[in-house]
N, C-alpha and C. Protein backbone atom coordinates (compact mmCIF):
# COMPACT_ATOMS: atom_id res chain seq x y z
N UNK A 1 -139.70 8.01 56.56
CA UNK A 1 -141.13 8.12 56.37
C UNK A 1 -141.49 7.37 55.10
N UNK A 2 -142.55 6.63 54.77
CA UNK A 2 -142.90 5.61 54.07
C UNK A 2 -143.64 6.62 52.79
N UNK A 3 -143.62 6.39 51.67
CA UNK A 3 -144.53 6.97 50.44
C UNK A 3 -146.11 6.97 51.01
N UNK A 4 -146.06 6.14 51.53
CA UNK A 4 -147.55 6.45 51.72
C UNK A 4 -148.09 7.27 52.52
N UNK A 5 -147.36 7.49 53.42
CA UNK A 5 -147.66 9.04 54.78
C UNK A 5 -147.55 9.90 53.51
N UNK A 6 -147.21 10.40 52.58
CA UNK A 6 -146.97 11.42 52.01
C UNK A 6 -147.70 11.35 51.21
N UNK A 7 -148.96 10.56 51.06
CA UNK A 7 -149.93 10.59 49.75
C UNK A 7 -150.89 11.57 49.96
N UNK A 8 -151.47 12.37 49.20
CA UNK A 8 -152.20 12.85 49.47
C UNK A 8 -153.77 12.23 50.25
N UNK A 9 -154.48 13.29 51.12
CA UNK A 9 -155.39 12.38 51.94
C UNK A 9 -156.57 13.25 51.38
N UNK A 10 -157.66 12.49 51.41
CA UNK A 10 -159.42 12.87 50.99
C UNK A 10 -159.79 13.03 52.32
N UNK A 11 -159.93 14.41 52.46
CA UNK A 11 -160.90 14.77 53.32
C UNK A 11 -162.32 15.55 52.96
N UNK A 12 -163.32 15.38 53.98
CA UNK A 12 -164.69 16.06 54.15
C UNK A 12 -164.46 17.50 54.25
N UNK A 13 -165.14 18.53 53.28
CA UNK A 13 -164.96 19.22 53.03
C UNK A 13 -165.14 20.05 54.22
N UNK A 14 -164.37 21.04 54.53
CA UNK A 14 -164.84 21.70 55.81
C UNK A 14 -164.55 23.26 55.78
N UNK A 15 -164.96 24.75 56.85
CA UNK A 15 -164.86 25.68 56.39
C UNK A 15 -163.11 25.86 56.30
N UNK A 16 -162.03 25.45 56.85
CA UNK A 16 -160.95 25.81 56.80
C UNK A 16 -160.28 25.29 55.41
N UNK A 17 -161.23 24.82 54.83
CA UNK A 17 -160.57 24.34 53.03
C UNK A 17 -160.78 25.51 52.25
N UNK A 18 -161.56 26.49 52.45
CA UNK A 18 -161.59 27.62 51.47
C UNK A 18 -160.82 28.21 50.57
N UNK A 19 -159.74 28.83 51.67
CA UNK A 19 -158.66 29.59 50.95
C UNK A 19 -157.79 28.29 49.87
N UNK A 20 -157.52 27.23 50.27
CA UNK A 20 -156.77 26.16 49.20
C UNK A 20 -157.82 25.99 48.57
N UNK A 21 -159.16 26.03 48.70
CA UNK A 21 -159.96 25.44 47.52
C UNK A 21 -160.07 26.70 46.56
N UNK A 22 -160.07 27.62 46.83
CA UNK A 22 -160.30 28.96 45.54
C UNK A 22 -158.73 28.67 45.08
N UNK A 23 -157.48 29.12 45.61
CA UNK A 23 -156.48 28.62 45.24
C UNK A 23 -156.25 27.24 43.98
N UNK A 24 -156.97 26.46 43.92
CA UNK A 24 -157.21 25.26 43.61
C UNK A 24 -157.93 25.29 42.04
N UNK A 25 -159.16 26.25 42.49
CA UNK A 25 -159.76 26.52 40.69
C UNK A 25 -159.51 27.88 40.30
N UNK A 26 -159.01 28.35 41.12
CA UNK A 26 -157.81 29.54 40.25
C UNK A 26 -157.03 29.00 39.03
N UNK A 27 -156.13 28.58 40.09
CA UNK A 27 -155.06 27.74 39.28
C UNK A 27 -154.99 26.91 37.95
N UNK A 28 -156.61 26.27 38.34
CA UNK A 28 -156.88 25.49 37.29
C UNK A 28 -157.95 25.41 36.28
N UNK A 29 -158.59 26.68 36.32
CA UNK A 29 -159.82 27.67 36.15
C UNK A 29 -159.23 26.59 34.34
N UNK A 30 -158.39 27.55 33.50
CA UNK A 30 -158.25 27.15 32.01
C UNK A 30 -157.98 25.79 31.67
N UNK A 31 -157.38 25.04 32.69
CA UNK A 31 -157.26 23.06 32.47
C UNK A 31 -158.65 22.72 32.38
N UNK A 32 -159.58 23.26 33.55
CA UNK A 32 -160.43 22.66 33.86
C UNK A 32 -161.54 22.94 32.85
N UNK A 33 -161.73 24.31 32.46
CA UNK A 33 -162.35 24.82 31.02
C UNK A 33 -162.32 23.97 29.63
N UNK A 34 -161.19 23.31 30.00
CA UNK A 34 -160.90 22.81 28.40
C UNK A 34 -161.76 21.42 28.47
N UNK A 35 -162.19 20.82 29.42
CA UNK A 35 -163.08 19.26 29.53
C UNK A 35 -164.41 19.70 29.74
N UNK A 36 -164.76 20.55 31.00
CA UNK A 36 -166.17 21.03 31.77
C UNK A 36 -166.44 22.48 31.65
N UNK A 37 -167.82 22.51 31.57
CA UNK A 37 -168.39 23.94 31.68
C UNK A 37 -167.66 24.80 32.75
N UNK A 38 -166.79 26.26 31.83
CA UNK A 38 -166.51 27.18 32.98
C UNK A 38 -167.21 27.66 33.94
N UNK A 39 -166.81 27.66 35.25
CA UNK A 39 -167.76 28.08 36.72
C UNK A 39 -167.90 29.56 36.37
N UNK A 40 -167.45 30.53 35.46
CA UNK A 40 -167.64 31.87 35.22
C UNK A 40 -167.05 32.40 36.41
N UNK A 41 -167.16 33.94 36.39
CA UNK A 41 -166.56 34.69 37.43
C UNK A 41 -167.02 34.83 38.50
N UNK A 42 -168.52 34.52 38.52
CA UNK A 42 -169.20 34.94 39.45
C UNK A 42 -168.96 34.23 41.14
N UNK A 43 -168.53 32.91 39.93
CA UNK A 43 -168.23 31.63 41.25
C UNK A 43 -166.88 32.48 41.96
N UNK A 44 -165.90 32.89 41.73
CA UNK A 44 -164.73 33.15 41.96
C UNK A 44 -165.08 34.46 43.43
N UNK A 45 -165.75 35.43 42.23
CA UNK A 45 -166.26 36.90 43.12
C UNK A 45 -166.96 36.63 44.33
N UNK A 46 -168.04 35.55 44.27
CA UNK A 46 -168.87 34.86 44.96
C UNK A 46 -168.23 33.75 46.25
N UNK A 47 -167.32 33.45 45.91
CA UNK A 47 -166.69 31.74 46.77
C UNK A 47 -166.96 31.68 48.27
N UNK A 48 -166.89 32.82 49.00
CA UNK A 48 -167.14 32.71 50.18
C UNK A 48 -168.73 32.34 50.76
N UNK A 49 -169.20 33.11 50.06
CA UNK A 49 -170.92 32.77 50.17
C UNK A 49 -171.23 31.24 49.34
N UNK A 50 -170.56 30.72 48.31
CA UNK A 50 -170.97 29.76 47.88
C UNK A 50 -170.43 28.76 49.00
N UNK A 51 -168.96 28.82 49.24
CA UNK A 51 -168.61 27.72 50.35
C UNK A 51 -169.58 27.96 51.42
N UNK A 52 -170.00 28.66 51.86
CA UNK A 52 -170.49 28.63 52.91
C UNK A 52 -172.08 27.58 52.49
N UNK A 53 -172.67 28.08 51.85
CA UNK A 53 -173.68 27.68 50.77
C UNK A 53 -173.68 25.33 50.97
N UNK A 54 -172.74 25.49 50.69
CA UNK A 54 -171.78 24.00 50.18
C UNK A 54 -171.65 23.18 51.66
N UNK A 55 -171.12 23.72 52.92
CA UNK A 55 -171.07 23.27 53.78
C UNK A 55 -172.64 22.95 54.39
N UNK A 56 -173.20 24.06 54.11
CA UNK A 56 -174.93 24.02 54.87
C UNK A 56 -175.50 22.95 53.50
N UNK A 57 -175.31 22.96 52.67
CA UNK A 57 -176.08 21.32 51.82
C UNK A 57 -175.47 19.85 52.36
N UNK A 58 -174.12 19.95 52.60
CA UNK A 58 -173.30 19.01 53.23
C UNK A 58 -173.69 18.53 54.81
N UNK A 59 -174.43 19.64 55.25
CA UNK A 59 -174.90 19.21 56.59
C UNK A 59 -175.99 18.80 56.73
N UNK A 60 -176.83 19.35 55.84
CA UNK A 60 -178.36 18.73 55.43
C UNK A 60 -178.12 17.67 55.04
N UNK A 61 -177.13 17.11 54.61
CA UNK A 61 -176.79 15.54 54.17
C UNK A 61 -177.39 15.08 52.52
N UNK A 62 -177.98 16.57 51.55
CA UNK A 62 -178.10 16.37 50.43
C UNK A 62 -177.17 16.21 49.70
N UNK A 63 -175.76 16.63 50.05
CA UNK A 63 -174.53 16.42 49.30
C UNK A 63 -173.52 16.20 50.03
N UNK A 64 -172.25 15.40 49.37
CA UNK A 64 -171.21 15.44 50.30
C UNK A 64 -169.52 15.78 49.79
N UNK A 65 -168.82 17.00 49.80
CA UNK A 65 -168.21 17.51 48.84
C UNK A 65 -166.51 17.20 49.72
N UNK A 66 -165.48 16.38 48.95
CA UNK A 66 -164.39 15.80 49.57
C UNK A 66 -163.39 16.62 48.81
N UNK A 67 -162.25 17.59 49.85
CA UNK A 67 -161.19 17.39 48.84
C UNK A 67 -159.71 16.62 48.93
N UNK A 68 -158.83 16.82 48.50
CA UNK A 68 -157.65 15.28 47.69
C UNK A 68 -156.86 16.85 48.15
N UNK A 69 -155.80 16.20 49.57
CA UNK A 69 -155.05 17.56 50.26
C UNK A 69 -153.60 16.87 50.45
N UNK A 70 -153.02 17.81 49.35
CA UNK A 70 -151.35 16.75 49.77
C UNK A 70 -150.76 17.63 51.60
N UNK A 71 -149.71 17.29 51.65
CA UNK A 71 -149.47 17.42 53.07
C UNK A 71 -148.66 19.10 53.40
N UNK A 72 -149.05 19.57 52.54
CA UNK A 72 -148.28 20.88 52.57
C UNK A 72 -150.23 21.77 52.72
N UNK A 73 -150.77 21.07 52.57
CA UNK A 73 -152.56 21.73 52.75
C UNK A 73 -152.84 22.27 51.48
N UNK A 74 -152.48 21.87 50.17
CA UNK A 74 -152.50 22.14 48.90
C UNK A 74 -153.80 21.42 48.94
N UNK A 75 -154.54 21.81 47.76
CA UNK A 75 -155.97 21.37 47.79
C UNK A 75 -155.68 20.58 45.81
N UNK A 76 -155.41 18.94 45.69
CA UNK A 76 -155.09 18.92 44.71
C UNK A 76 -156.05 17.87 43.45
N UNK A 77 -157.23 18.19 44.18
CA UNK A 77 -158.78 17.87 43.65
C UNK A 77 -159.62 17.95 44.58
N UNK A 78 -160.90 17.46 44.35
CA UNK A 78 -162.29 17.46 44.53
C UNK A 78 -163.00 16.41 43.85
N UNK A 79 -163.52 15.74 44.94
CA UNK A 79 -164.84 14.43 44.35
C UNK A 79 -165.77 15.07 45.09
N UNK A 80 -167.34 15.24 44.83
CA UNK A 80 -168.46 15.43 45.43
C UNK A 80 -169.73 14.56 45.29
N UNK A 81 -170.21 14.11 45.61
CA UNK A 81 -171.64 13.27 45.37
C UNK A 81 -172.82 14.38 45.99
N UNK A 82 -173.69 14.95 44.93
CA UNK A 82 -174.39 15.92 45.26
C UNK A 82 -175.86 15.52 44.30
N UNK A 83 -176.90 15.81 44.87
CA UNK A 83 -178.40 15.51 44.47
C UNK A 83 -178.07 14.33 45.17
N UNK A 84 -178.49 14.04 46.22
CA UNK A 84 -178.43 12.92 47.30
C UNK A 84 -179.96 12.83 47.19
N UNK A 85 -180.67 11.72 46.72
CA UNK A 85 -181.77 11.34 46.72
C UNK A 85 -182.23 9.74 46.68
N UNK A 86 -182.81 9.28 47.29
CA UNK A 86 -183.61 7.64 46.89
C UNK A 86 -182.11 6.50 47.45
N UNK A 87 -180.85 6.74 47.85
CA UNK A 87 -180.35 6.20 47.91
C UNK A 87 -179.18 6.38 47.17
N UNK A 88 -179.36 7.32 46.32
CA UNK A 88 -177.98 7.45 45.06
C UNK A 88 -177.95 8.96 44.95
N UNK A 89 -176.47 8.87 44.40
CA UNK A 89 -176.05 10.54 44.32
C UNK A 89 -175.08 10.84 42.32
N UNK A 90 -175.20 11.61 42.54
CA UNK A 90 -174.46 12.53 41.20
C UNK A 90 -172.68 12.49 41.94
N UNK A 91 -172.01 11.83 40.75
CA UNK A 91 -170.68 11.93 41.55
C UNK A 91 -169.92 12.34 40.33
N UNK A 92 -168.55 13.64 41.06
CA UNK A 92 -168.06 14.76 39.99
C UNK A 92 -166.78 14.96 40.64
N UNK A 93 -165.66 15.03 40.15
CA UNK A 93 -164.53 14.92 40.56
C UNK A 93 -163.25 15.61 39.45
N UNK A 94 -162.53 16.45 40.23
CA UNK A 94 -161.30 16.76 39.03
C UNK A 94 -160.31 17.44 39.76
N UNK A 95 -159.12 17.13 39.37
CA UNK A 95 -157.89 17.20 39.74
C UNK A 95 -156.82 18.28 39.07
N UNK A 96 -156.25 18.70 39.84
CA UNK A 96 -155.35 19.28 39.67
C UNK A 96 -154.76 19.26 38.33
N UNK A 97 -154.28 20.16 37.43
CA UNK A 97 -153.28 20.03 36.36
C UNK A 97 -152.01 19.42 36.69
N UNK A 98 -151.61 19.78 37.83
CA UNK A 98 -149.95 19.04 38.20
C UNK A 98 -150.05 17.80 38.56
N UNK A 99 -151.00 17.56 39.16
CA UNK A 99 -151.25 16.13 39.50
C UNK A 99 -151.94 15.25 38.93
N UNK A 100 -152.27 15.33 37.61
CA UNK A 100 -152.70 13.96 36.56
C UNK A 100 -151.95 13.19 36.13
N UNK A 101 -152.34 11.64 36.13
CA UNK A 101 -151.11 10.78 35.43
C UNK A 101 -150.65 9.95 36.38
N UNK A 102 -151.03 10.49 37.83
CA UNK A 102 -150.31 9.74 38.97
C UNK A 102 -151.53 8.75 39.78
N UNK A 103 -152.68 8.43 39.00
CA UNK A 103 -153.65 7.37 40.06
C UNK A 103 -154.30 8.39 40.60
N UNK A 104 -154.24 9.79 40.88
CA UNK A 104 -155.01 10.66 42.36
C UNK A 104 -156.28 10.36 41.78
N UNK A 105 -156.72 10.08 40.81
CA UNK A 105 -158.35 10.88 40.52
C UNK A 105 -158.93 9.28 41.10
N UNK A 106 -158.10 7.81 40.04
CA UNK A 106 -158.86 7.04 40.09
C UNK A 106 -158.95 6.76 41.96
N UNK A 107 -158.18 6.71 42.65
CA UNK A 107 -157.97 6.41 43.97
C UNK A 107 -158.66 7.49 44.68
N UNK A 108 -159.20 8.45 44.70
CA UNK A 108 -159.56 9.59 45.19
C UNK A 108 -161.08 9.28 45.07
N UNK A 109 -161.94 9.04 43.51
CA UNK A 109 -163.08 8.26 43.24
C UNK A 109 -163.35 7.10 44.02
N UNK A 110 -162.25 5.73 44.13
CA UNK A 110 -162.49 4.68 44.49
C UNK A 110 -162.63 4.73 45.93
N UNK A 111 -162.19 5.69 46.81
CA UNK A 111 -162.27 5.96 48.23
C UNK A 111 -163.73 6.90 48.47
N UNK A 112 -164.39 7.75 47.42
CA UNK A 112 -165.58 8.12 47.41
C UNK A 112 -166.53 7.36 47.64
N UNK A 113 -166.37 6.53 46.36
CA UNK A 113 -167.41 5.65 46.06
C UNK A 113 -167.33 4.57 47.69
N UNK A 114 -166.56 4.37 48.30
CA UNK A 114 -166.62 3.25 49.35
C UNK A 114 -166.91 3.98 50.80
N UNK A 115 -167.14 5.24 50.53
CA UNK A 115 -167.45 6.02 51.60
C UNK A 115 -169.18 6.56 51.22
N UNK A 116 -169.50 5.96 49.76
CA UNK A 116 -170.74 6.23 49.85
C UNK A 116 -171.71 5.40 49.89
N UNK A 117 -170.93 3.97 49.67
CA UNK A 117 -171.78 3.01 50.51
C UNK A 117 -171.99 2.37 51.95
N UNK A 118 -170.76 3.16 52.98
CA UNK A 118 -170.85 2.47 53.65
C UNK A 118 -170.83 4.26 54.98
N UNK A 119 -170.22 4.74 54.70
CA UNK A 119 -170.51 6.18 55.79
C UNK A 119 -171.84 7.09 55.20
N UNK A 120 -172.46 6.80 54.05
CA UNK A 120 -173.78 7.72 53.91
C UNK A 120 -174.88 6.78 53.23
N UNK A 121 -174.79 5.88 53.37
CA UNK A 121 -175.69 4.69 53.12
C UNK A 121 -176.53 4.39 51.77
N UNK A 122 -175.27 4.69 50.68
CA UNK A 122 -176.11 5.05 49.18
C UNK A 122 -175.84 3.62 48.71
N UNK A 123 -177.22 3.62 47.83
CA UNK A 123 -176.76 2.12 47.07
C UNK A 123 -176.45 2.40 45.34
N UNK A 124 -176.42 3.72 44.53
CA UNK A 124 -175.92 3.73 43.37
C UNK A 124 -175.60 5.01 43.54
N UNK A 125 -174.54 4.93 42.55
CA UNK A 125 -174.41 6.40 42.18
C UNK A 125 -173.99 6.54 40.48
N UNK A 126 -174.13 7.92 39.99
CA UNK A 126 -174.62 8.13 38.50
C UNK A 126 -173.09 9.43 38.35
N UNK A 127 -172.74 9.43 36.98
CA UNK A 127 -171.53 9.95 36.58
C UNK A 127 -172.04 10.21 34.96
N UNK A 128 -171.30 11.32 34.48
CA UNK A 128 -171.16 11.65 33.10
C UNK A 128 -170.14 12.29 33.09
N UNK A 129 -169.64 11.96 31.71
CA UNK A 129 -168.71 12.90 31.24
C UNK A 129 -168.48 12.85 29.60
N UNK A 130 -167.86 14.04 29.06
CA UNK A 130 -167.46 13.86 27.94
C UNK A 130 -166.88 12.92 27.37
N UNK A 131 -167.20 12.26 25.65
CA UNK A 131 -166.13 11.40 25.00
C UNK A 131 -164.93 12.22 24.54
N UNK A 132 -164.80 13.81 24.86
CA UNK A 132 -163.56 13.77 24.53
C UNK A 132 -162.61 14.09 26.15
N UNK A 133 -162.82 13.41 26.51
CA UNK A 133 -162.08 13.40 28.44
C UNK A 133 -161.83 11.86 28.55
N UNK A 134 -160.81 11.53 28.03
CA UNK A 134 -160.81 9.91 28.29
C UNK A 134 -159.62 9.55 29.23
N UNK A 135 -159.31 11.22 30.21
CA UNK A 135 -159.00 10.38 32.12
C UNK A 135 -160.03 10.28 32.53
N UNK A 136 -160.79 11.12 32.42
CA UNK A 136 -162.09 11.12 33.15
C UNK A 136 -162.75 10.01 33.07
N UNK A 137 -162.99 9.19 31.75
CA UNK A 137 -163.92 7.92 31.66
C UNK A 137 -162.80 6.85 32.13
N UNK A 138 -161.46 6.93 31.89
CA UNK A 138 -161.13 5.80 32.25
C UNK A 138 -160.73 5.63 33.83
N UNK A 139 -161.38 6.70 34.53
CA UNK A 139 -161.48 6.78 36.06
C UNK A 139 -162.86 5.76 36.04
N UNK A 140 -163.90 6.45 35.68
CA UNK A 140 -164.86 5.65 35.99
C UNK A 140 -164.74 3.95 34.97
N UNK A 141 -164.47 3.93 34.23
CA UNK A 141 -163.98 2.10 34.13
C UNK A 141 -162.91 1.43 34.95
N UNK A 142 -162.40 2.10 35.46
CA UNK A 142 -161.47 1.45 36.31
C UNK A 142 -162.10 1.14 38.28
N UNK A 143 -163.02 2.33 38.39
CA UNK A 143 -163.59 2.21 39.47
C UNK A 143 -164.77 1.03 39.24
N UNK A 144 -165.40 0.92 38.41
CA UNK A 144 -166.56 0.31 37.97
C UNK A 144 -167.34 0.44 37.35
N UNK A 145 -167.97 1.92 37.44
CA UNK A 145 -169.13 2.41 36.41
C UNK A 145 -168.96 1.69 35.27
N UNK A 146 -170.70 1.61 34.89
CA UNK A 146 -170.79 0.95 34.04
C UNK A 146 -171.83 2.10 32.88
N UNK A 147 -171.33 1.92 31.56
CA UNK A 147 -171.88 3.29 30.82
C UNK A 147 -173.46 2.65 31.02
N UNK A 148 -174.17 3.99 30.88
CA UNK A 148 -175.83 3.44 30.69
C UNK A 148 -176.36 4.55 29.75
N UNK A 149 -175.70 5.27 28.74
CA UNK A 149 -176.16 5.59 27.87
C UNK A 149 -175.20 7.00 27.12
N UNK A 150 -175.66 7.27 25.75
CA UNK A 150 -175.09 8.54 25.34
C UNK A 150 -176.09 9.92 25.92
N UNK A 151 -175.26 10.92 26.16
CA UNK A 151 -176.48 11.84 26.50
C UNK A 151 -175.52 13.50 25.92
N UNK A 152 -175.84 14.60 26.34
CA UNK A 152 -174.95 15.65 25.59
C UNK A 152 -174.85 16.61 27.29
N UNK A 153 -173.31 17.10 26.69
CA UNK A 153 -173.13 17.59 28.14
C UNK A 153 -172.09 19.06 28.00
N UNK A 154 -173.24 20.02 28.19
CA UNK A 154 -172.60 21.26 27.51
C UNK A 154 -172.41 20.86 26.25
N UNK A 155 -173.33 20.65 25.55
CA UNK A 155 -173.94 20.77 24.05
C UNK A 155 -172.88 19.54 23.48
N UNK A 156 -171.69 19.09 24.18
CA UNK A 156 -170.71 17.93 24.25
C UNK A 156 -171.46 16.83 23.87
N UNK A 157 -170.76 15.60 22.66
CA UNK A 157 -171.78 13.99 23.30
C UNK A 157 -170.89 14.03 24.49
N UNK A 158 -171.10 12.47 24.73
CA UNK A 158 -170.47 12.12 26.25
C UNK A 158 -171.32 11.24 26.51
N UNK A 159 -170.87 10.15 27.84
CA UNK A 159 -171.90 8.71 28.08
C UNK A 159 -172.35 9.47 30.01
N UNK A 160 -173.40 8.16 30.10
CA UNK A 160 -173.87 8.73 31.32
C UNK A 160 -173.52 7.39 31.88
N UNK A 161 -172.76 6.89 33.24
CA UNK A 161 -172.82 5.99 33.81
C UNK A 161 -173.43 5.76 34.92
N UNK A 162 -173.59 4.51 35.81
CA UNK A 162 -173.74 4.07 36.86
C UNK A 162 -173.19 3.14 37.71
N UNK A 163 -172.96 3.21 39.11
CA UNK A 163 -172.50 1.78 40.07
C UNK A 163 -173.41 1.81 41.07
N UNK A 164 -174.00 0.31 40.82
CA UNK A 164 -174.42 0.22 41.95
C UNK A 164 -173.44 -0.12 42.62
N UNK A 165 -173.75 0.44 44.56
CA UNK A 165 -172.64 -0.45 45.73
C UNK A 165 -173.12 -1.05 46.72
């Protein structure tokens, strides 16, 4: 079997991702705390009604929420493009603690972004993140984004980017 059957695959978020997706920010609830605003408990107590929540915006076609599933059905990120408006979306993505270091985020983004110009018909999309997260920014310089300004994020500085596609 070739490395590449065994890469992890981006799929469209669907109801049978649940249980790996709570699994997923369980796990990574304190990694993920230390860059982005904690989802609090409520998200956790809540997940079933929110997924459900998530799929019905996803079908309305205001958002479109992907997760990064190695082959054992491990759930080992999430990219979403959500506020779907005018042609462009908000795009947010983060990965696993075990799996940073290995390309998943930038390749996981770069397969977003080409699924949002050409399967949901967007022509930009907009990104922020902290200056102190520099996988996170050097995902988006490596995909393309281009910074378009400083802005504060969770009281954080941090730049705000854009690509057009």
């Amino acid at each position: 079997m070739s490395a590449s059957s065994n890469a992890p695959q981006l799929q469209l978020l669907g109801p049978g991702h649940a249980p790996a997706l709570l699994a997923f920010e369980k796990a990574n609830r304190a990694f993920f705390a230390a860059s982005l605003p904690d989802r609090g408990d409520a998200y956790f107590r809540d997940f079933a009604a929110r997924h459900g929540a998530l799929l019905a915006e996803q079908a309305e076609g205001v958002c479109y929420f992907h997760v990064l599933v190695d082959d054992a059905g491990d759930v080992l990120g999430r990219v979403n493009l959500v506020d779907v408006t005018d042609g462009s979306a908000e795009l947010g993505y983060r990965i696993a603690e075990r799996a940073t270091g290995r390309g998943l985020a930038t390749r996981a983004v770069r397969q977003v972004c080409d699924l949002a110009g050409t399967a949901y018909g967007l022509t930009g999309l907009r990104a922020a993140t902290t200056f102190d997260n520099p996988g996170s920014r050097a995902v988006l310089d490596r995909v393309g984004f281009l910074p378009a300004g400083d802005i504060r994020l969770d009281g954080r500085p941090g730049t705000r980017y854009t690509l057009a596609l």
